[in-house]
Protein backbone atom coordinates (compact mmCIF):
# COMPACT_ATOMS: atom_id res chain seq x y z
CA UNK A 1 -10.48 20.79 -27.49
CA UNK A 2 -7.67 19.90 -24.86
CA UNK A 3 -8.00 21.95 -21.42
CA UNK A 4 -5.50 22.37 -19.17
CA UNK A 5 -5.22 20.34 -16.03
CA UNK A 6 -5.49 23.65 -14.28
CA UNK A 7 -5.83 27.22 -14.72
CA UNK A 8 -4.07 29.33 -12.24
CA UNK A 9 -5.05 32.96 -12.00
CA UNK A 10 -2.74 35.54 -11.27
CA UNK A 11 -1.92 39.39 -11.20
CA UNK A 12 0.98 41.10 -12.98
CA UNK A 13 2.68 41.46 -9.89
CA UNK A 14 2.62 37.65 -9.70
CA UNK A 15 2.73 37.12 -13.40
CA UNK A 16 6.56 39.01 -13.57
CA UNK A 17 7.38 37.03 -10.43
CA UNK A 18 6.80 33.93 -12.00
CA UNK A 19 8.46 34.76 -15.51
CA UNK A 20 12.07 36.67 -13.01
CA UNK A 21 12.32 33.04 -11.39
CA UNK A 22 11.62 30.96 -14.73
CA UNK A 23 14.42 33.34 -16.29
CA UNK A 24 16.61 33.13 -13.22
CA UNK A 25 16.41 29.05 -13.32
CA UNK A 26 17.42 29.06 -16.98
CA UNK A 27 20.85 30.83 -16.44
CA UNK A 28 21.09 28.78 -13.89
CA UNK A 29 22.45 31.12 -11.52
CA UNK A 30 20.38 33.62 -9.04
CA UNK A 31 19.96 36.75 -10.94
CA UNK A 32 19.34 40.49 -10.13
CA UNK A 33 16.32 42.59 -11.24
CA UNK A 34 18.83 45.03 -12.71
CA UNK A 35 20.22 41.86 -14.64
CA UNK A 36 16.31 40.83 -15.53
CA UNK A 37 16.13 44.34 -16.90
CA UNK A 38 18.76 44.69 -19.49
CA UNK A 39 17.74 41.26 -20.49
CA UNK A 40 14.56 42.34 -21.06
CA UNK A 41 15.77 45.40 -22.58
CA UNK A 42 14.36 47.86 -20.06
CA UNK A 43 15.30 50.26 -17.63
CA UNK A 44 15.09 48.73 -14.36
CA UNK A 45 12.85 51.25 -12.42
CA UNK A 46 10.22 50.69 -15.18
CA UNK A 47 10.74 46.85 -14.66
CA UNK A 48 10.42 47.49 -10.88
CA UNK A 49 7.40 49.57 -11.31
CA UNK A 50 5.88 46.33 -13.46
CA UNK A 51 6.65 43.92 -10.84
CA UNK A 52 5.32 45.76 -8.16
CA UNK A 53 2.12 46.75 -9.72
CA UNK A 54 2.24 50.52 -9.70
CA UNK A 55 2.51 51.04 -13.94
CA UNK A 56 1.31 48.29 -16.51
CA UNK A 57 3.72 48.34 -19.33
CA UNK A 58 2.01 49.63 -22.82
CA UNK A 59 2.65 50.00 -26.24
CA UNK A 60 5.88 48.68 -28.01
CA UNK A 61 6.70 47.23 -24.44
CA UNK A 62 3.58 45.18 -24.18
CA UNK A 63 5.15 43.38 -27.40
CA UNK A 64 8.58 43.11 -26.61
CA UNK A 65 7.51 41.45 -22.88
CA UNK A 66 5.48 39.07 -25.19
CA UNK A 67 8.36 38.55 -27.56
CA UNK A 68 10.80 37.64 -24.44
CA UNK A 69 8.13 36.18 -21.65
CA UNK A 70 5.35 35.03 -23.49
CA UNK A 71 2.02 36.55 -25.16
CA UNK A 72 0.32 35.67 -21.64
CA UNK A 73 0.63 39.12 -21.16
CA UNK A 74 -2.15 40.13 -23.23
CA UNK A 75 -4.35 38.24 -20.82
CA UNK A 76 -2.62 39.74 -17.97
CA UNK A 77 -3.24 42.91 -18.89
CA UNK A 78 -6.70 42.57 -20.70
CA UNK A 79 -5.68 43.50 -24.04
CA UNK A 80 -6.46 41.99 -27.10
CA UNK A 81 -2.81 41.99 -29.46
CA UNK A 82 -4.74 41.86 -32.59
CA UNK A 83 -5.77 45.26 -31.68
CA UNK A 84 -2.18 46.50 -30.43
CA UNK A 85 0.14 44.69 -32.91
CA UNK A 86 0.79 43.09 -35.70
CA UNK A 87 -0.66 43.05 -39.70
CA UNK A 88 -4.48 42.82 -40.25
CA UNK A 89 -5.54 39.82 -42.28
CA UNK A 90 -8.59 41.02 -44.31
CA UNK A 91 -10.44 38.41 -46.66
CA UNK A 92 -13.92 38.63 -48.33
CA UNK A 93 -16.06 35.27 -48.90
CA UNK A 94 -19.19 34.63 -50.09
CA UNK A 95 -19.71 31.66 -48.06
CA UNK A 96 -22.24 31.44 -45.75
CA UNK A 97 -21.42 30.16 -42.45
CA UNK A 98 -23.22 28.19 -39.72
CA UNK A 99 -23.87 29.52 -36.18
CA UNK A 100 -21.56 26.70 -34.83
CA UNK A 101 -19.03 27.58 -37.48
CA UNK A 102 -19.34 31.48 -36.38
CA UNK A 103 -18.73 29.85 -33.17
CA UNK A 104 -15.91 28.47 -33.92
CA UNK A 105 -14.22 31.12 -35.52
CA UNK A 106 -14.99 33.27 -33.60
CA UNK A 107 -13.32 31.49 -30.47
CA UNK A 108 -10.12 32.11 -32.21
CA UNK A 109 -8.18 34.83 -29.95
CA UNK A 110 -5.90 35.55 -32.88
CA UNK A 111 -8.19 35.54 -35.90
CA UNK A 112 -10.17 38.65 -36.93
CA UNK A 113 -13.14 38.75 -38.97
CA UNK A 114 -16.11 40.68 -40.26
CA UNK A 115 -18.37 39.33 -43.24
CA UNK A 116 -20.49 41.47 -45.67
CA UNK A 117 -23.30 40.35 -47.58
């Protein structure tokens, strides 16, 4: 498994800060947080009260910030998306596994499992 050369840690304050200026650099112009807004599709006092910290965005918004920004969000915010969007993937199998297979799957943020004997 590759690791990255570093993991930074940040806040969602920080996180937003981060994804205004990699969005301001790709239009390659400086840009407005009203402008960041209606890109994002948002009204700008709820993208305000993102960046500064006060609310955490939720629900359909969660999504569409990791639809536009990047599903780093769900780790920002501690929240699994399996949980909060999209189809469940249900299979049965007979098969029994290993421990280090269990393992394996199970390190697998977007795959959801249970098996029944």
């Amino acid at each position: 498994m590759l690791l990255p050369d570093k993991i930074i840690i940040m806040n969602q304050t920080e996180w937003f800060l981060e994804k205004f200026r990699e969005w301001e650099k790709s239009t390659g112009r400086k840009q407005t947080v009203t402008s960041f807004s209606r890109h994002l599709g948002v009204k700008q006092v709820t993208l305000t009260r993102w960046m500064n910290g006060d609310n955490e965005p939720a629900g359909d918004h969660v999504h569409l910030l990791a639809e536009k920004l990047g599903a780093d969000i769900y780790a920002i915010l501690k929240i699994d998306p399996l949980i909060t969007h999209g189809p469940a993937i249900i299979f049965h199998t007979d098969r029994k596994y290993s421990p280090e297979e269990m393992a394996g799957i199970s390190s697998h943020s977007n795959i959801s499992w249970a098996i029944t004997t």
